[in-house]
Protein backbone atom coordinates (compact mmCIF):
# COMPACT_ATOMS: atom_id res chain seq x y z
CA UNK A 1 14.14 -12.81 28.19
CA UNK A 2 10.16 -13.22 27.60
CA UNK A 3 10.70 -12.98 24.09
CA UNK A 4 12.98 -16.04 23.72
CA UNK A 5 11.65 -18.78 26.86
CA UNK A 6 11.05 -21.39 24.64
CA UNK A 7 15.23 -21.48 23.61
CA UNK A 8 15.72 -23.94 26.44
CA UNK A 9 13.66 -26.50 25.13
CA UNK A 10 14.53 -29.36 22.72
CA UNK A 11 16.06 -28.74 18.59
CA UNK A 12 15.51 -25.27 17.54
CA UNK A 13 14.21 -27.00 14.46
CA UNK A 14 11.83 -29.42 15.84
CA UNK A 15 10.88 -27.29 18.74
CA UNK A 16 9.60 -24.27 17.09
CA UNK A 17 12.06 -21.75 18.82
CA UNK A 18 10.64 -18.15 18.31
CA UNK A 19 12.59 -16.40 15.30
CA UNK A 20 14.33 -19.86 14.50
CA UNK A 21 13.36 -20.95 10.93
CA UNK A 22 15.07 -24.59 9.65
CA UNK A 23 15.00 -26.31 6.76
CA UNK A 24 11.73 -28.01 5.92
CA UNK A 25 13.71 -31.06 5.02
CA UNK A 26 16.11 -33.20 6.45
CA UNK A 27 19.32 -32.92 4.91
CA UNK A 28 21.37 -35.45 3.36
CA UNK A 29 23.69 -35.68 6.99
CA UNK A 30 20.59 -36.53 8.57
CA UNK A 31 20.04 -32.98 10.61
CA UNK A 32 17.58 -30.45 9.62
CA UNK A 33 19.65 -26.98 9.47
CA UNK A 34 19.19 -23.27 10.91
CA UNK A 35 17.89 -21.25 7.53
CA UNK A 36 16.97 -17.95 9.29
CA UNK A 37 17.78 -16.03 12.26
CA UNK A 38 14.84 -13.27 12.36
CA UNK A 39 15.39 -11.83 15.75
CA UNK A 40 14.21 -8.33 14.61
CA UNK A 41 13.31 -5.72 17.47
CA UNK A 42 13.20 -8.67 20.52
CA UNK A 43 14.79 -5.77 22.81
CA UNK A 44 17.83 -8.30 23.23
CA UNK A 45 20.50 -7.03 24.53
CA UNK A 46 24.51 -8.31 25.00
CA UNK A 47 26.92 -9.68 22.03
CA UNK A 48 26.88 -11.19 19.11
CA UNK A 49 28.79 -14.49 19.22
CA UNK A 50 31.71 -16.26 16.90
CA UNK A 51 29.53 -19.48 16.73
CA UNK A 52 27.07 -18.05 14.92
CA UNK A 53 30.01 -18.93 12.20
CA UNK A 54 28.87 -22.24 12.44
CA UNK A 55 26.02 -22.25 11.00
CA UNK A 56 26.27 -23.41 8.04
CA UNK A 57 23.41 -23.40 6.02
CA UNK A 58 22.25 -19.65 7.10
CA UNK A 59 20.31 -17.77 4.81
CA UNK A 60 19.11 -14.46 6.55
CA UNK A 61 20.91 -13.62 9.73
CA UNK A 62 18.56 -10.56 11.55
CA UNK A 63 19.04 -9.00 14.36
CA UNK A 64 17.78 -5.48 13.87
CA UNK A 65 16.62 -2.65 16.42
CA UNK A 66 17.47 -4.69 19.51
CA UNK A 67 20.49 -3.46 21.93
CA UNK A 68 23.32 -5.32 21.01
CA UNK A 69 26.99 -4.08 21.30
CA UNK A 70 30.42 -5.05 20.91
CA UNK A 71 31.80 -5.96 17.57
CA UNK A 72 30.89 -8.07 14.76
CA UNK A 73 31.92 -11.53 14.75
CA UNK A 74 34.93 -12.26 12.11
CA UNK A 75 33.18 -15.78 12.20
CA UNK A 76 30.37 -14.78 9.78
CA UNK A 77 32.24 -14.65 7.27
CA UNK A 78 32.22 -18.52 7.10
CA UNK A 79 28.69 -18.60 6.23
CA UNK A 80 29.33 -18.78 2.67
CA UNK A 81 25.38 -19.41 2.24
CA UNK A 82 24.42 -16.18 3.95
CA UNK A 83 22.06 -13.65 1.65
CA UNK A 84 20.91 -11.02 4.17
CA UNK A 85 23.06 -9.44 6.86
CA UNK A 86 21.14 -7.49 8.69
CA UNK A 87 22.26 -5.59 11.91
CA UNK A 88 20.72 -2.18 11.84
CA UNK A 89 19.56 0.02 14.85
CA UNK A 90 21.79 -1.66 17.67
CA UNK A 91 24.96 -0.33 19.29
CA UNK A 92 27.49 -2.19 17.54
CA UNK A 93 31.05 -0.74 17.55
CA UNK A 94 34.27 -1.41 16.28
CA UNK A 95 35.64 -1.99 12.44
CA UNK A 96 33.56 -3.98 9.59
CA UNK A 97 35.60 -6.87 9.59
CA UNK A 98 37.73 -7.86 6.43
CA UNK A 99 36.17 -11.31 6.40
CA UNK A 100 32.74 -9.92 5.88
CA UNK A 101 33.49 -9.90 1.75
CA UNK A 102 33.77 -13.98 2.03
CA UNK A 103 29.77 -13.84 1.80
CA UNK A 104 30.23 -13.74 -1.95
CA UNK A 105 26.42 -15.22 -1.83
CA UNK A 106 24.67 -11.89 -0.05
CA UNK A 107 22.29 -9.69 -1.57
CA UNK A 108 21.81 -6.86 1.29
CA UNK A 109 24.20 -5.80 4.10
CA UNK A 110 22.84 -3.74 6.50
CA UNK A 111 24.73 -2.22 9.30
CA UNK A 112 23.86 1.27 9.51
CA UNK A 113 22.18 3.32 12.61
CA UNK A 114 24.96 1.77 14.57
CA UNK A 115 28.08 3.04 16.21
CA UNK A 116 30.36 1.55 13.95
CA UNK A 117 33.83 3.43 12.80
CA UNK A 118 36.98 2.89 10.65
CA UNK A 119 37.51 1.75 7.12
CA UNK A 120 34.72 0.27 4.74
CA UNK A 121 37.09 -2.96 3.84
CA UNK A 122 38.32 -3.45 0.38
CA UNK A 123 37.32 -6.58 0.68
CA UNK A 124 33.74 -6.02 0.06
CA UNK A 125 34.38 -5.75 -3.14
CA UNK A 126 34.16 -9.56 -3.31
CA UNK A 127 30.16 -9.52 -2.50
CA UNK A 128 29.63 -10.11 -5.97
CA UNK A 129 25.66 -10.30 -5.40
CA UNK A 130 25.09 -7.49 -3.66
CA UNK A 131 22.39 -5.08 -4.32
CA UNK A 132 22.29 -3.14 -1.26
CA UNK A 133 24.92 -1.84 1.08
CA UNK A 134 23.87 0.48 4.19
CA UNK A 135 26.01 1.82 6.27
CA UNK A 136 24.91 4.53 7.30
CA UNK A 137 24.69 6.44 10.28
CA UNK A 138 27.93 5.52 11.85
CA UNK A 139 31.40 6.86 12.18
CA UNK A 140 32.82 5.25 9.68
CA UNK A 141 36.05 6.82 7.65
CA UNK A 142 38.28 6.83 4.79
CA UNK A 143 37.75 7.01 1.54
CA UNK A 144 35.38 4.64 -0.30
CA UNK A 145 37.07 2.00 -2.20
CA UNK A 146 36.95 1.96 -5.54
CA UNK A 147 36.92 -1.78 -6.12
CA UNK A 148 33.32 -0.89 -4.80
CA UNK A 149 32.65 0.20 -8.49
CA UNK A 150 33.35 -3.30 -9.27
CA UNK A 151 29.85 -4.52 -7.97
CA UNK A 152 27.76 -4.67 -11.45
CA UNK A 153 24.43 -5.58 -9.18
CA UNK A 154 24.74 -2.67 -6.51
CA UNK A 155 21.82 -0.41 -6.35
CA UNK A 156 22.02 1.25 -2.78
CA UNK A 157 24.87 2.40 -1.52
């Protein structure tokens, strides 16, 4: 992929890899960390993986308007520092997973203009900080939850 040729070469951090944003400082374990993920309309294409779980110290996670499929990743819901989710205009497909309401720290989830379907989890309730949910334009069913109401900071559903 054009878009992405410098990913083979050296730290994402210290190597400037397109869409890769770190840290400006080195952190107290002596790494600088992965902040942002802005991977918006790259025309990438293929799956979103589980070890993107692992990092850490994510702030904005984007991957919108590109091709990707397949489901979303359980695994980020361990990014406990995450404030943007934001998969819009891909082909994802499959269930909102349950563990997506661990991200008690986001502000906006974004997952609609996909080809999602099932429940909206109960759990998302727990996304205390969140301002904006959209989900639309998928095939998602069931009734919304009414823990939902819960959310004193939503303003976009």
């Amino acid at each position: 992929m054009d878009n992405l040729r410098n990913w083979n070469s050296g730290d994402p951090c210290m190597a400037n890899w397109t869409g890769v944003w770190c840290f400006d400082r080195e952190e107290p374990d002596g790494y600088f960390h992965v902040q942002e993920l802005y991977l918006m309309n790259m025309n990438l294409s293929g799956f979103l993986a589980p070890q993107l779980g692992q990092l850490s110290q994510l702030k904005i996670l984007s991957f919108m308007w590109n091709n990707l499929k397949g489901t979303i990743p359980k695994e980020i819901g361990n990014i406990a520092s995450l404030e943007l989710l934001l998969l819009s205009g891909n082909k994802l497909s499959g269930s909102l997973p349950d563990e997506l309401g661990n991200l008690w720290n986001l502000d906006r989830l974004q997952v609609d203009e996909n080809e999602l379907s099932g429940p909206i989890p109960e759990s998302l309730a727990n996304m205390v900080k969140v301002k904006h949910l959209h989900m639309n334009n998928n095939t998602l069913n069931g009734q919304l939850p009414s823990k939902l109401s819960k959310l004193s900071n939503l303003v976009h559903l």
